[in-house]
C-alpha atoms as a PDB file:
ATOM      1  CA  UNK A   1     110.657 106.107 147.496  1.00  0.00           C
ATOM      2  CA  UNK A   2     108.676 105.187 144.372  1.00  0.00           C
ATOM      3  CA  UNK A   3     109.619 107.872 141.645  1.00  0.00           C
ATOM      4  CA  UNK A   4     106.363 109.002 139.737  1.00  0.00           C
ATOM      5  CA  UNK A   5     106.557 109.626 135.940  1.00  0.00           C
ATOM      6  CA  UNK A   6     105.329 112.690 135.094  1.00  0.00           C
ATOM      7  CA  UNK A   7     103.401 112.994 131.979  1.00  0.00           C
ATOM      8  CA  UNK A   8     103.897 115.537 129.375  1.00  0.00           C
ATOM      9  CA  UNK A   9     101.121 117.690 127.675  1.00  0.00           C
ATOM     10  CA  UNK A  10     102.383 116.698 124.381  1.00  0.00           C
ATOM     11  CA  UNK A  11     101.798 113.182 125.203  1.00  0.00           C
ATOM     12  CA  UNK A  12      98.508 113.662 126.537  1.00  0.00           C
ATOM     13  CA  UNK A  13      97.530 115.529 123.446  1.00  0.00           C
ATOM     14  CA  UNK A  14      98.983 112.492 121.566  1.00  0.00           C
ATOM     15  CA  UNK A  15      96.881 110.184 123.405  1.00  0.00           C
ATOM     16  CA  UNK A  16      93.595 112.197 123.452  1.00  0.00           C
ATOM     17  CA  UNK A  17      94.454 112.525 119.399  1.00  0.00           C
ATOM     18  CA  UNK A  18      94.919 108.195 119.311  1.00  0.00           C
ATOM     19  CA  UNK A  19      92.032 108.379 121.143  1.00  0.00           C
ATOM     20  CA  UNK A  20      89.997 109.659 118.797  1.00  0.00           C
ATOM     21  CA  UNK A  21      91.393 108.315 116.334  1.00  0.00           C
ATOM     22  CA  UNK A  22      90.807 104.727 117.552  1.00  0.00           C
ATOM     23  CA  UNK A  23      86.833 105.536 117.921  1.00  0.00           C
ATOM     24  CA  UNK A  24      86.305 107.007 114.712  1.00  0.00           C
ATOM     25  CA  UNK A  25      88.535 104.395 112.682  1.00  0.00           C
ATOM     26  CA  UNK A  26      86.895 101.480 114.294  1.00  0.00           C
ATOM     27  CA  UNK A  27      83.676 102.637 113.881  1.00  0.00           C
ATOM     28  CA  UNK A  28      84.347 102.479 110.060  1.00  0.00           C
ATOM     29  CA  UNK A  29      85.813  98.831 109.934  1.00  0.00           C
ATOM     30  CA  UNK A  30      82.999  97.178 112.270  1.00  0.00           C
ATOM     31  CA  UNK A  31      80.463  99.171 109.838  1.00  0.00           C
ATOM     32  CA  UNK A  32      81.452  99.345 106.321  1.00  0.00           C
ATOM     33  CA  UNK A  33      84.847  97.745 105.713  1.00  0.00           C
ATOM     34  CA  UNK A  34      85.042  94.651 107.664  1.00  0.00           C
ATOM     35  CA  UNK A  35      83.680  92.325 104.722  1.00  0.00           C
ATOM     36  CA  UNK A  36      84.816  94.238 101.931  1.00  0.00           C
ATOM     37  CA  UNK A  37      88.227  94.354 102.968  1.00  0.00           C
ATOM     38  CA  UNK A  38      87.656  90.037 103.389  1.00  0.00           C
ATOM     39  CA  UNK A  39      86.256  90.005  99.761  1.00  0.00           C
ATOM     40  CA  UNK A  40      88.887  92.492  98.283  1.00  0.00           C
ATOM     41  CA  UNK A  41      92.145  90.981  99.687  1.00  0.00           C
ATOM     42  CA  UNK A  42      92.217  87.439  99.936  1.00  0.00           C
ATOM     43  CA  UNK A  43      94.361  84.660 101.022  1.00  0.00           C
ATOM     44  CA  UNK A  44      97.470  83.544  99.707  1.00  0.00           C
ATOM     45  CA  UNK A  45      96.008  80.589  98.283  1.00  0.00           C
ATOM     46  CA  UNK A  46      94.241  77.597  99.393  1.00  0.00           C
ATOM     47  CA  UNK A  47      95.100  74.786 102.154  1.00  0.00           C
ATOM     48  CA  UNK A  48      94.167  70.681 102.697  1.00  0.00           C
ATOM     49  CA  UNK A  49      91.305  70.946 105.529  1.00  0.00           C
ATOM     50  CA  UNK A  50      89.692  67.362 105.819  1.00  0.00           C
ATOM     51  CA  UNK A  51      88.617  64.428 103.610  1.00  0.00           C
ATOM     52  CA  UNK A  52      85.336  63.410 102.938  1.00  0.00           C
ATOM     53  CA  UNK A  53      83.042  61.193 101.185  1.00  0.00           C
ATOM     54  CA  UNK A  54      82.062  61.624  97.710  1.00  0.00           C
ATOM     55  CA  UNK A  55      79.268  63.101  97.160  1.00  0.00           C
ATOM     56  CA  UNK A  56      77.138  63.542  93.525  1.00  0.00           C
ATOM     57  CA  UNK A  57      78.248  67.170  91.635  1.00  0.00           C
ATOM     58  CA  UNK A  58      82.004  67.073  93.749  1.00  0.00           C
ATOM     59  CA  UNK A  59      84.611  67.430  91.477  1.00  0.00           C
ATOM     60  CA  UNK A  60      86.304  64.388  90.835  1.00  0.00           C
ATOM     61  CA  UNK A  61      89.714  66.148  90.596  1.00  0.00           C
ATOM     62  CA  UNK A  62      89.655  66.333  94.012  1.00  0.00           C
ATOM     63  CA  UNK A  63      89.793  62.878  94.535  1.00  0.00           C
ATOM     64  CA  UNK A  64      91.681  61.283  97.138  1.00  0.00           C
ATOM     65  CA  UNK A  65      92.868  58.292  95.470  1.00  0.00           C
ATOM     66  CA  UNK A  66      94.869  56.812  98.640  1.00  0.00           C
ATOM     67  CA  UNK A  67      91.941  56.746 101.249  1.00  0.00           C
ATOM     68  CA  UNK A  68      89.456  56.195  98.452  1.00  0.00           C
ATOM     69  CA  UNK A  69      91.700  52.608  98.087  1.00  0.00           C
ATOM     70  CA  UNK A  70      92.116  52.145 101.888  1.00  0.00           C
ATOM     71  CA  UNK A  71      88.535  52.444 102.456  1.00  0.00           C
ATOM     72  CA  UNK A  72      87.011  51.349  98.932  1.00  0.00           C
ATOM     73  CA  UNK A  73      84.812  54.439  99.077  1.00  0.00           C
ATOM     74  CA  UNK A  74      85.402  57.039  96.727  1.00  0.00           C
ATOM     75  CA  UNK A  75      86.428  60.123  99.237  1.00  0.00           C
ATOM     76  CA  UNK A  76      87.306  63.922  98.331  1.00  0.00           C
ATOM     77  CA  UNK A  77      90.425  66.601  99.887  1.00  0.00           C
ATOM     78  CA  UNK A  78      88.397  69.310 101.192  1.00  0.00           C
ATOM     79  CA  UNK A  79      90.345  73.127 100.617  1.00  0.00           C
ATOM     80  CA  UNK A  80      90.046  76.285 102.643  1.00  0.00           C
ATOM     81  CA  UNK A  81      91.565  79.800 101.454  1.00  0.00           C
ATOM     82  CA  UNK A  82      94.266  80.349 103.464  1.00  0.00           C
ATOM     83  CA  UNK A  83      92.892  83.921 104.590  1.00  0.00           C
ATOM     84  CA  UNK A  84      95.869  85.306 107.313  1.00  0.00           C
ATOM     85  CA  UNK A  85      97.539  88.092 105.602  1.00  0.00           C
ATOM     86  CA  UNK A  86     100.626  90.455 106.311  1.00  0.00           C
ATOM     87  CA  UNK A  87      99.613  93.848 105.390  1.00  0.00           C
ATOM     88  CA  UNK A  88     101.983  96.677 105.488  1.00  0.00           C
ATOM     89  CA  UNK A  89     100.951 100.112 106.228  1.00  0.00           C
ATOM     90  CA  UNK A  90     104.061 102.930 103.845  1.00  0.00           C
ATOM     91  CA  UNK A  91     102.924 106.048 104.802  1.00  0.00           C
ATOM     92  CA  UNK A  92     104.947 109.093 103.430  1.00  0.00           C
ATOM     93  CA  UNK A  93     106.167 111.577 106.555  1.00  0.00           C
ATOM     94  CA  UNK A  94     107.722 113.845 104.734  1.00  0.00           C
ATOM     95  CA  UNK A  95     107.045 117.688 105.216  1.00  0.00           C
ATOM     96  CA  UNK A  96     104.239 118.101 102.600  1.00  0.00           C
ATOM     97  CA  UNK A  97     102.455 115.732 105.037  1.00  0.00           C
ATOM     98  CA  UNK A  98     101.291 119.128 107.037  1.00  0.00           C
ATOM     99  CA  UNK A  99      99.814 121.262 103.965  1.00  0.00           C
ATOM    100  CA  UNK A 100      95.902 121.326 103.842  1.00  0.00           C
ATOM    101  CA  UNK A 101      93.827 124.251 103.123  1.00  0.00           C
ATOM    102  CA  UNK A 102      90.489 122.989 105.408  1.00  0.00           C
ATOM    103  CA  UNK A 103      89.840 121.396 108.599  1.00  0.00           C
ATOM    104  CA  UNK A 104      92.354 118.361 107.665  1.00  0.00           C
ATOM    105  CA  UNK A 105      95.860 118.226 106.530  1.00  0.00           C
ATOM    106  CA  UNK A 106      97.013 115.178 104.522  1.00  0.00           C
ATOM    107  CA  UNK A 107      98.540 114.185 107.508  1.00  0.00           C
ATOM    108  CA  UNK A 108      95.475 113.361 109.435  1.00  0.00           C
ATOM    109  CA  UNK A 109      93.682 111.697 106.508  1.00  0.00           C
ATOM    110  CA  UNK A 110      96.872 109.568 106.280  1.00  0.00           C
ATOM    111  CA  UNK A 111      96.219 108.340 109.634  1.00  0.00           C
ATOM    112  CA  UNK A 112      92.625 107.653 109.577  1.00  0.00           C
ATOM    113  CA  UNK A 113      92.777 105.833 106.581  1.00  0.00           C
ATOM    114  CA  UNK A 114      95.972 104.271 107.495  1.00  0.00           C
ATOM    115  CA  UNK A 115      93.925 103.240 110.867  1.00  0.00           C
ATOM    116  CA  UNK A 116      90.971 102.102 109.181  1.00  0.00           C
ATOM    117  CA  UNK A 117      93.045  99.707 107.225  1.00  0.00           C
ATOM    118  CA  UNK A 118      94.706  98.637 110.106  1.00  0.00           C
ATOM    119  CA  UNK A 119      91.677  97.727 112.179  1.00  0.00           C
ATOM    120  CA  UNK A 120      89.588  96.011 109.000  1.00  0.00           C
ATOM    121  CA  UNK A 121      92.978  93.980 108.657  1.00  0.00           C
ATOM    122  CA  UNK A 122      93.020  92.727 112.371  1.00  0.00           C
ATOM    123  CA  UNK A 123      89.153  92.069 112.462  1.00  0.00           C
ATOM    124  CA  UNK A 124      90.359  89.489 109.621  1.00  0.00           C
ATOM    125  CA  UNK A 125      93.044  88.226 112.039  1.00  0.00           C
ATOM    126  CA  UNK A 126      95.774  89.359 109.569  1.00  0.00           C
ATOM    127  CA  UNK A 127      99.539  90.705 110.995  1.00  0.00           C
ATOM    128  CA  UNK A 128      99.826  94.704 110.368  1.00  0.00           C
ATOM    129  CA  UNK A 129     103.300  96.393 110.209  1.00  0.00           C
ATOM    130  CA  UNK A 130     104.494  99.909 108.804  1.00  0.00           C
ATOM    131  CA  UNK A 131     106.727 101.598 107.496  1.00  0.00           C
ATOM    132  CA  UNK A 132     107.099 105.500 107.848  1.00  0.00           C
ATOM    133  CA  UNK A 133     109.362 107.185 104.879  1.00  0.00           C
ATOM    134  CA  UNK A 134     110.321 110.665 104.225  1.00  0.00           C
ATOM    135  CA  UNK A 135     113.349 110.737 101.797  1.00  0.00           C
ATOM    136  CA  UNK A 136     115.012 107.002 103.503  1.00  0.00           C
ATOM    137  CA  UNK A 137     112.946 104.551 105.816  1.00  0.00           C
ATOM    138  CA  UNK A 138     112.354 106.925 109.218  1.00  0.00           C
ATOM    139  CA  UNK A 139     110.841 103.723 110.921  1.00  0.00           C
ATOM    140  CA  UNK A 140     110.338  99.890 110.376  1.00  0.00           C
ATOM    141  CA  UNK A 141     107.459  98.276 112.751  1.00  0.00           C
ATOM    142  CA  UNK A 142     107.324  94.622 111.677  1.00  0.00           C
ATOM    143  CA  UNK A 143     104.178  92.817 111.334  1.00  0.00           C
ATOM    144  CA  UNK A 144     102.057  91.541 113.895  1.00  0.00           C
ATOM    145  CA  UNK A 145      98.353  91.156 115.284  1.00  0.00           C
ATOM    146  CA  UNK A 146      96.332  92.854 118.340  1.00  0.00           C
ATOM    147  CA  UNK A 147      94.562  95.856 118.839  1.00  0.00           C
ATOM    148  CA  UNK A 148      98.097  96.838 121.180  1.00  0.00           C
ATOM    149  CA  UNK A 149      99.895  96.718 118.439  1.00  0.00           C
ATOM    150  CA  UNK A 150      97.367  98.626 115.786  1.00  0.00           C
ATOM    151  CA  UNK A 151      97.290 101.622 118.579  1.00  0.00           C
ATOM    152  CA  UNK A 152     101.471 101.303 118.514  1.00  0.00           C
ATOM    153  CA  UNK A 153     101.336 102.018 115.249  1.00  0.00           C
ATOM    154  CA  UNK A 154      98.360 104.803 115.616  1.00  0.00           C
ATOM    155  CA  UNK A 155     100.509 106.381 117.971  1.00  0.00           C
ATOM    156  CA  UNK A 156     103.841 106.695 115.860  1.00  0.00           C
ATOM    157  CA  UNK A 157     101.206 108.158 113.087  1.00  0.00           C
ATOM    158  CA  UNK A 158      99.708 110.624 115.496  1.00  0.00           C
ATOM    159  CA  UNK A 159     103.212 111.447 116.943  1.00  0.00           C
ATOM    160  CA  UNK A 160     106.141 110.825 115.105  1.00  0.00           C
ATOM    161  CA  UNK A 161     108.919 113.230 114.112  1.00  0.00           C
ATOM    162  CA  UNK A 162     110.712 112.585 111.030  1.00  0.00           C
ATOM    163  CA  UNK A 163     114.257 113.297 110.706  1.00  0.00           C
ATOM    164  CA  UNK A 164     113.850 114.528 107.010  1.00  0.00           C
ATOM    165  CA  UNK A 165     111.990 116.497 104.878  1.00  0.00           C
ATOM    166  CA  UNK A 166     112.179 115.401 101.779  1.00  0.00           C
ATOM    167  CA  UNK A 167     110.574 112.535  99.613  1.00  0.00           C
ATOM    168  CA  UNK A 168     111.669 109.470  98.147  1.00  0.00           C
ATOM    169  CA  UNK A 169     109.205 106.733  96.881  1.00  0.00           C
ATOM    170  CA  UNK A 170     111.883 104.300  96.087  1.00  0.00           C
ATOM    171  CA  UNK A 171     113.634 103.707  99.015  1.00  0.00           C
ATOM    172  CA  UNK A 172     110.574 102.432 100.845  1.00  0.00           C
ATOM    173  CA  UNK A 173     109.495 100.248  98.216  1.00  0.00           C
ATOM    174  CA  UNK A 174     113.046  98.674  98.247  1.00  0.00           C
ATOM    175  CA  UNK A 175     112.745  98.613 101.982  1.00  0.00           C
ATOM    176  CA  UNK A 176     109.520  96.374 101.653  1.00  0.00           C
ATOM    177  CA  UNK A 177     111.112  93.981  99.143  1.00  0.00           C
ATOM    178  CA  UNK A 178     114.070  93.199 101.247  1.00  0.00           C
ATOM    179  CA  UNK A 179     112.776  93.051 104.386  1.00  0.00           C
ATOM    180  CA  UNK A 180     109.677  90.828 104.168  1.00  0.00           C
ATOM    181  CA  UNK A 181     110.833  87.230 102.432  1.00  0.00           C
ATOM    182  CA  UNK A 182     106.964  86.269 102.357  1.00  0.00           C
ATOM    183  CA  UNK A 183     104.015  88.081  99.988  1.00  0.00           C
ATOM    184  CA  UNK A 184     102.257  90.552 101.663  1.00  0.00           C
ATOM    185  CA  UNK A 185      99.459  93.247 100.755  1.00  0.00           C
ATOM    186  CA  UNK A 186     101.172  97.119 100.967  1.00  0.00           C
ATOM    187  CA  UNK A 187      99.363 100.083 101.186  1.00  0.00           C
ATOM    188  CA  UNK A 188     101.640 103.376  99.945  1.00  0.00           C
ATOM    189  CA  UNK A 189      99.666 106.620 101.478  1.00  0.00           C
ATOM    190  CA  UNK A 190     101.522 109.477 100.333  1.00  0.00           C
ATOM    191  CA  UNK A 191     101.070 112.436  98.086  1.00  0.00           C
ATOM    192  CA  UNK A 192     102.974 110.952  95.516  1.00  0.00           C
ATOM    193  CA  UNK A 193     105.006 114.363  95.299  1.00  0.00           C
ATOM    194  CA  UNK A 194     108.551 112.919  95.016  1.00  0.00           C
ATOM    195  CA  UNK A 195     111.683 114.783  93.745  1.00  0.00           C
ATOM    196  CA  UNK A 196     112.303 114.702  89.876  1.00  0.00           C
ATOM    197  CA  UNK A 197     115.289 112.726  90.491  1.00  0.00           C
ATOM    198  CA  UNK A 198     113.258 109.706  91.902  1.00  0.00           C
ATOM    199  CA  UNK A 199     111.698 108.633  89.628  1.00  0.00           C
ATOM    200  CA  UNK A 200     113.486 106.560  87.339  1.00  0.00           C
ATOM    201  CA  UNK A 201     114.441 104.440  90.989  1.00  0.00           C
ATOM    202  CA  UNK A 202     110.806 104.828  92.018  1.00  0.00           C
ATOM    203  CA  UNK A 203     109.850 103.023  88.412  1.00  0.00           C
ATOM    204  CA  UNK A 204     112.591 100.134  89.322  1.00  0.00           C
ATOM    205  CA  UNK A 205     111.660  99.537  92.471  1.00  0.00           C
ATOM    206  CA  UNK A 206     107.902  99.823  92.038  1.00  0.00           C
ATOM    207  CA  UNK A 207     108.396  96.912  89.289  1.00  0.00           C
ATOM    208  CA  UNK A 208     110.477  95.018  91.260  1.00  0.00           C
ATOM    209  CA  UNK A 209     107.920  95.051  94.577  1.00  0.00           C
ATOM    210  CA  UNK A 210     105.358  94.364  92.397  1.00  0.00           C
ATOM    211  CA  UNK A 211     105.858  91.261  91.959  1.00  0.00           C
ATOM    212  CA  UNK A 212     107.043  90.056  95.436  1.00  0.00           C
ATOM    213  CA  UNK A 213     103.939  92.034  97.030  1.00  0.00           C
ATOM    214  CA  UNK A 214     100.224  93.189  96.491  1.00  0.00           C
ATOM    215  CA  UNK A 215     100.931  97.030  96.342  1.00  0.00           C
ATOM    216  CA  UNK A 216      98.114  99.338  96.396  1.00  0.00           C
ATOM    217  CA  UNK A 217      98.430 103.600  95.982  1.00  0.00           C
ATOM    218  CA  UNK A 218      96.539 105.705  97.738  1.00  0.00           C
ATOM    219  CA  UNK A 219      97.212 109.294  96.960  1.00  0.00           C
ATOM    220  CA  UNK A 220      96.095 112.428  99.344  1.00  0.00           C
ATOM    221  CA  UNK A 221      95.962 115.575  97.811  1.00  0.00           C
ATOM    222  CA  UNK A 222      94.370 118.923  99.019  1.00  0.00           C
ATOM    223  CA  UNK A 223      92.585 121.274  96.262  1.00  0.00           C
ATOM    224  CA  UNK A 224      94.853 123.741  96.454  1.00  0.00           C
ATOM    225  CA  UNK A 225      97.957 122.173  95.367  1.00  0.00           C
ATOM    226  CA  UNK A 226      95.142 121.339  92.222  1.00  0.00           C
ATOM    227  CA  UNK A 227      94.265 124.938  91.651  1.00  0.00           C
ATOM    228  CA  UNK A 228      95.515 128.095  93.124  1.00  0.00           C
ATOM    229  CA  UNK A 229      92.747 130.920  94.411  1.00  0.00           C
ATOM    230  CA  UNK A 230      93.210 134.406  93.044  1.00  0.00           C
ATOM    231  CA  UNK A 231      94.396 135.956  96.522  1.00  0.00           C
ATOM    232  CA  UNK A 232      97.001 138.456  94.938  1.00  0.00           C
ATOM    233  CA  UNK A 233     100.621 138.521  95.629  1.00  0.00           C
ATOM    234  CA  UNK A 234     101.799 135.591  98.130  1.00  0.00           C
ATOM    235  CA  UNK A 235     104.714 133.784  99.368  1.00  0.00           C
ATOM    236  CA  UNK A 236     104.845 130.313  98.620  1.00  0.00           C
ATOM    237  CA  UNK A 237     107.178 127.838 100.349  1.00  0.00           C
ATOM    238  CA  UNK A 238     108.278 124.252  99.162  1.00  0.00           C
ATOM    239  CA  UNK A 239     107.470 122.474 102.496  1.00  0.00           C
ATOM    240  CA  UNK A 240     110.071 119.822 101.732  1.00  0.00           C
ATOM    241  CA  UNK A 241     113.144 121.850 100.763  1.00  0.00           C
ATOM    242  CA  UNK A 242     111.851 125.221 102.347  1.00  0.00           C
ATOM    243  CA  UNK A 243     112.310 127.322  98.651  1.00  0.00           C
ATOM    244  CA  UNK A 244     110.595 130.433  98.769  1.00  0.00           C
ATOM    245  CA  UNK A 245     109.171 132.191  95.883  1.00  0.00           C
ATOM    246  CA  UNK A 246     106.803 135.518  95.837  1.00  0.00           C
ATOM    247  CA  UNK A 247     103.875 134.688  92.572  1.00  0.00           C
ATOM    248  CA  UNK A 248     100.807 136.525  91.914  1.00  0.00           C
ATOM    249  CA  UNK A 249      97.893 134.471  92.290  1.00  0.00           C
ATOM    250  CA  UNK A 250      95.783 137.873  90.206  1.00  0.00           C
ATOM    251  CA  UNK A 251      97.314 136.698  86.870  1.00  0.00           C
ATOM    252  CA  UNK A 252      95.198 134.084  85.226  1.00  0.00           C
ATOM    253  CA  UNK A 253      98.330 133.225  83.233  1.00  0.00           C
ATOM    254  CA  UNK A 254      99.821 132.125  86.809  1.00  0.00           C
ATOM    255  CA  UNK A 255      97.459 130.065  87.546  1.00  0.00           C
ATOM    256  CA  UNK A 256      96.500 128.246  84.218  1.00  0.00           C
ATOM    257  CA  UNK A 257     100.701 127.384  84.287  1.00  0.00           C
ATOM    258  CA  UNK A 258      99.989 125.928  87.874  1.00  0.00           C
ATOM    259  CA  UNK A 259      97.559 123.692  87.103  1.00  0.00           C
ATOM    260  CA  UNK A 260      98.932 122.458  83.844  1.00  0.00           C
ATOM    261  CA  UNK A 261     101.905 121.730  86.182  1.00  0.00           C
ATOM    262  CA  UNK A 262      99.565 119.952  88.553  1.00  0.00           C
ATOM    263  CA  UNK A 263      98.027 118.115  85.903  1.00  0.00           C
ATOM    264  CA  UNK A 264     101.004 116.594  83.813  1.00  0.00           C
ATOM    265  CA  UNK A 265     102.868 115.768  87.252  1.00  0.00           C
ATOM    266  CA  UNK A 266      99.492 113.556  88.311  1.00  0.00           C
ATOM    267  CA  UNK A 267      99.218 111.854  84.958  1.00  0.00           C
ATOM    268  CA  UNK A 268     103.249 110.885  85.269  1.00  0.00           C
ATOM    269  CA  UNK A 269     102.230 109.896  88.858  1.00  0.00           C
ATOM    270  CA  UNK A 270      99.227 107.579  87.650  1.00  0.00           C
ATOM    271  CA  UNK A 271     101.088 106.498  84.746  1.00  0.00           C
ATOM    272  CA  UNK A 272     104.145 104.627  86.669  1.00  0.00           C
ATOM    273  CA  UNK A 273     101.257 103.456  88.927  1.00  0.00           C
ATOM    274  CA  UNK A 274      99.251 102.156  86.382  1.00  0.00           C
ATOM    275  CA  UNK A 275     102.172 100.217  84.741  1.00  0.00           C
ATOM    276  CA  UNK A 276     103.550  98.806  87.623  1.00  0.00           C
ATOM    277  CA  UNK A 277      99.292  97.073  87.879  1.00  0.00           C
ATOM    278  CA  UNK A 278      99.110  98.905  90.631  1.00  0.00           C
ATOM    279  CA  UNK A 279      95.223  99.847  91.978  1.00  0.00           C
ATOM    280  CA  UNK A 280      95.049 103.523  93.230  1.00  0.00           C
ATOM    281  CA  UNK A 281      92.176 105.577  94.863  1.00  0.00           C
ATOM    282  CA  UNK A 282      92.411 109.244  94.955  1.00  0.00           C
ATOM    283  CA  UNK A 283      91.730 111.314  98.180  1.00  0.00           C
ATOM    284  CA  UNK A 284      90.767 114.891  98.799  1.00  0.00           C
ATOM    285  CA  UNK A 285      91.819 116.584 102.311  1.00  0.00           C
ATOM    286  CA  UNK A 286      88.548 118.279 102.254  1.00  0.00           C
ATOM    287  CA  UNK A 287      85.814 114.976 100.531  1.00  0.00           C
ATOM    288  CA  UNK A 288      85.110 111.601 102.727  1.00  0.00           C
ATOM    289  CA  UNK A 289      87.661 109.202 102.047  1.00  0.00           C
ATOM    290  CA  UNK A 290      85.271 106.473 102.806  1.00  0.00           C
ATOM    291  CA  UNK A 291      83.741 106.771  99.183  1.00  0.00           C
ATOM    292  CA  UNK A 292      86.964 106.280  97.565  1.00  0.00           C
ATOM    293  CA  UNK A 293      87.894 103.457  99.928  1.00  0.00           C
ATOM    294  CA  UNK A 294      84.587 101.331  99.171  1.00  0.00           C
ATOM    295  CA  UNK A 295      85.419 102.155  95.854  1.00  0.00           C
ATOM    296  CA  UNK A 296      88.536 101.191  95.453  1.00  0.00           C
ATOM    297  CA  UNK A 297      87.636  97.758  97.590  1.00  0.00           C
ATOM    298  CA  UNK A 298      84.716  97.524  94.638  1.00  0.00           C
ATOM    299  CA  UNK A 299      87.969  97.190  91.888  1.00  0.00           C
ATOM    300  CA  UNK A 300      89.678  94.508  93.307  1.00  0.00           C
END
């Protein structure tokens, strides 16, 4: 008798969440990104195509001098950009992933924008892989192409269940440099809100995968971690290592101390970034992240 797989809720609310988040992220790349993710990552260079006659205004560097003898008609090498990419998708799991103060956590702007990419990259026939981090590497999917293999890695957004809490920017990057022995064009989505402790390794390693790979930061915040609303005496908890600590949000002093904190621990963030030449765009749980994607295609 043919046994029939029953299937959870929880996956069907996993696939209804794909689902949606196939539409919407499509939608984007066939309308807006498509050619300005072409334009803003290119190739790794350029390839021999054909050979062809001379013609007036061709570079005569590009001369074939063999054929032009063979023939005894001056005839050009004719180059194409080699345009297939591998782009890798590090996307930061840890638990600050599930904070957000409006109708999105960072989580699910993660995941659009980390589907969006995805999808523009396949529409340019380039391989997509990932790699999902909390404080180690939770989960390696290697590069490859298809629109079965962008809704894989949907999926293990939409779905997956880290092991770990905690944050660690290094070991991902160090991850990416060992595991990939060709160039490729990485994408780190993550709050950027590592422990104190990493980041002397996450300086290292960010130089290091630098210059193997085309690394690009895109940091997802929510306005409340930027400035805390006068709601009176509150519990706050540390999402990644569950520390509790009673404040009053009614003291001005409070909160001026909160965002100063805020502030110096973004301009460390965007300093390391910035040294290791790498281009960020800034994203708000609660603003379209399409403006600050277009924009940060723009810079490149």
């Amino acid at each position: 008798m043919e046994k029939k797989v029953v299937e959870t809720e929880s996956e069907r609310e996993i696939l209804k969440r794909v689902r949606k988040v196939e539409i919407k992220s499509r939608g984007l790349s066939n309308e807006i990104f498509a050619g300005k993710y072409h334009s803003a990552f290119r190739g790794r260079g350029m390839s021999f195509s054909e050979v062809r006659e001379y013609r007036f205004g061709d570079d005569v560097r590009d001369i074939d001098w063999n054929v032009t003898a063979r023939s005894r008609k001056p005839h050009i090498k004719i180059y194409e950009e080699e345009r297939e990419l591998t782009v890798m998708l590090l996307v930061d799991v840890s638990g600050s992933r599930l904070f957000g103060t409006t109708t999105h956590t960072k989580k699910n702007i993660a995941t659009e924008v980390a589907a969006v990419l995805a999808f523009s990259a396949s529409q340019n026939n380039d391989k997509v892989g990932c790699i999902l981090f909390s404080d180690k590497v939770e989960k390696f999917i290697p590069p490859k192409k298809g629109r079965a293999h962008i809704l894989a890695i949907i999926r293990e957004l939409v779905g997956f269940v880290p092991q770990d809490a905690g944050t660690s920017l290094s070991e991902p990057l160090r991850y990416l440099t060992n595991v990939l022995p060709k160039r490729s064009t990485a994408f780190v989505l993550s709050d950027f809100l590592y422990a104190d402790q990493d980041e002397q390794p996450f300086r290292e390693a960010l130089k290091i995968a630098s210059r193997k790979h085309d690394l690009i930061g895109i940091r997802i915040y929510d306005r409340r971690e930027e400035e805390m609303p006068d709601v009176g005496i509150v519990e706050l908890m540390d999402a990644e290592t569950g520390r509790k600590v009673w404040t009053d949000t009614s003291s001005a002093a409070v909160r001026q101390r909160y965002r100063k904190a805020w502030e110096v621990r973004v301009a460390a963030i965007d300093a390391i970034l910035k040294q290791g030449k790498v281009d960020t765009a800034a994203v708000d749980t609660a603003e379209d992240y399409v403006t600050e994607l277009i924009k940060l295609f723009k810079q490149r």
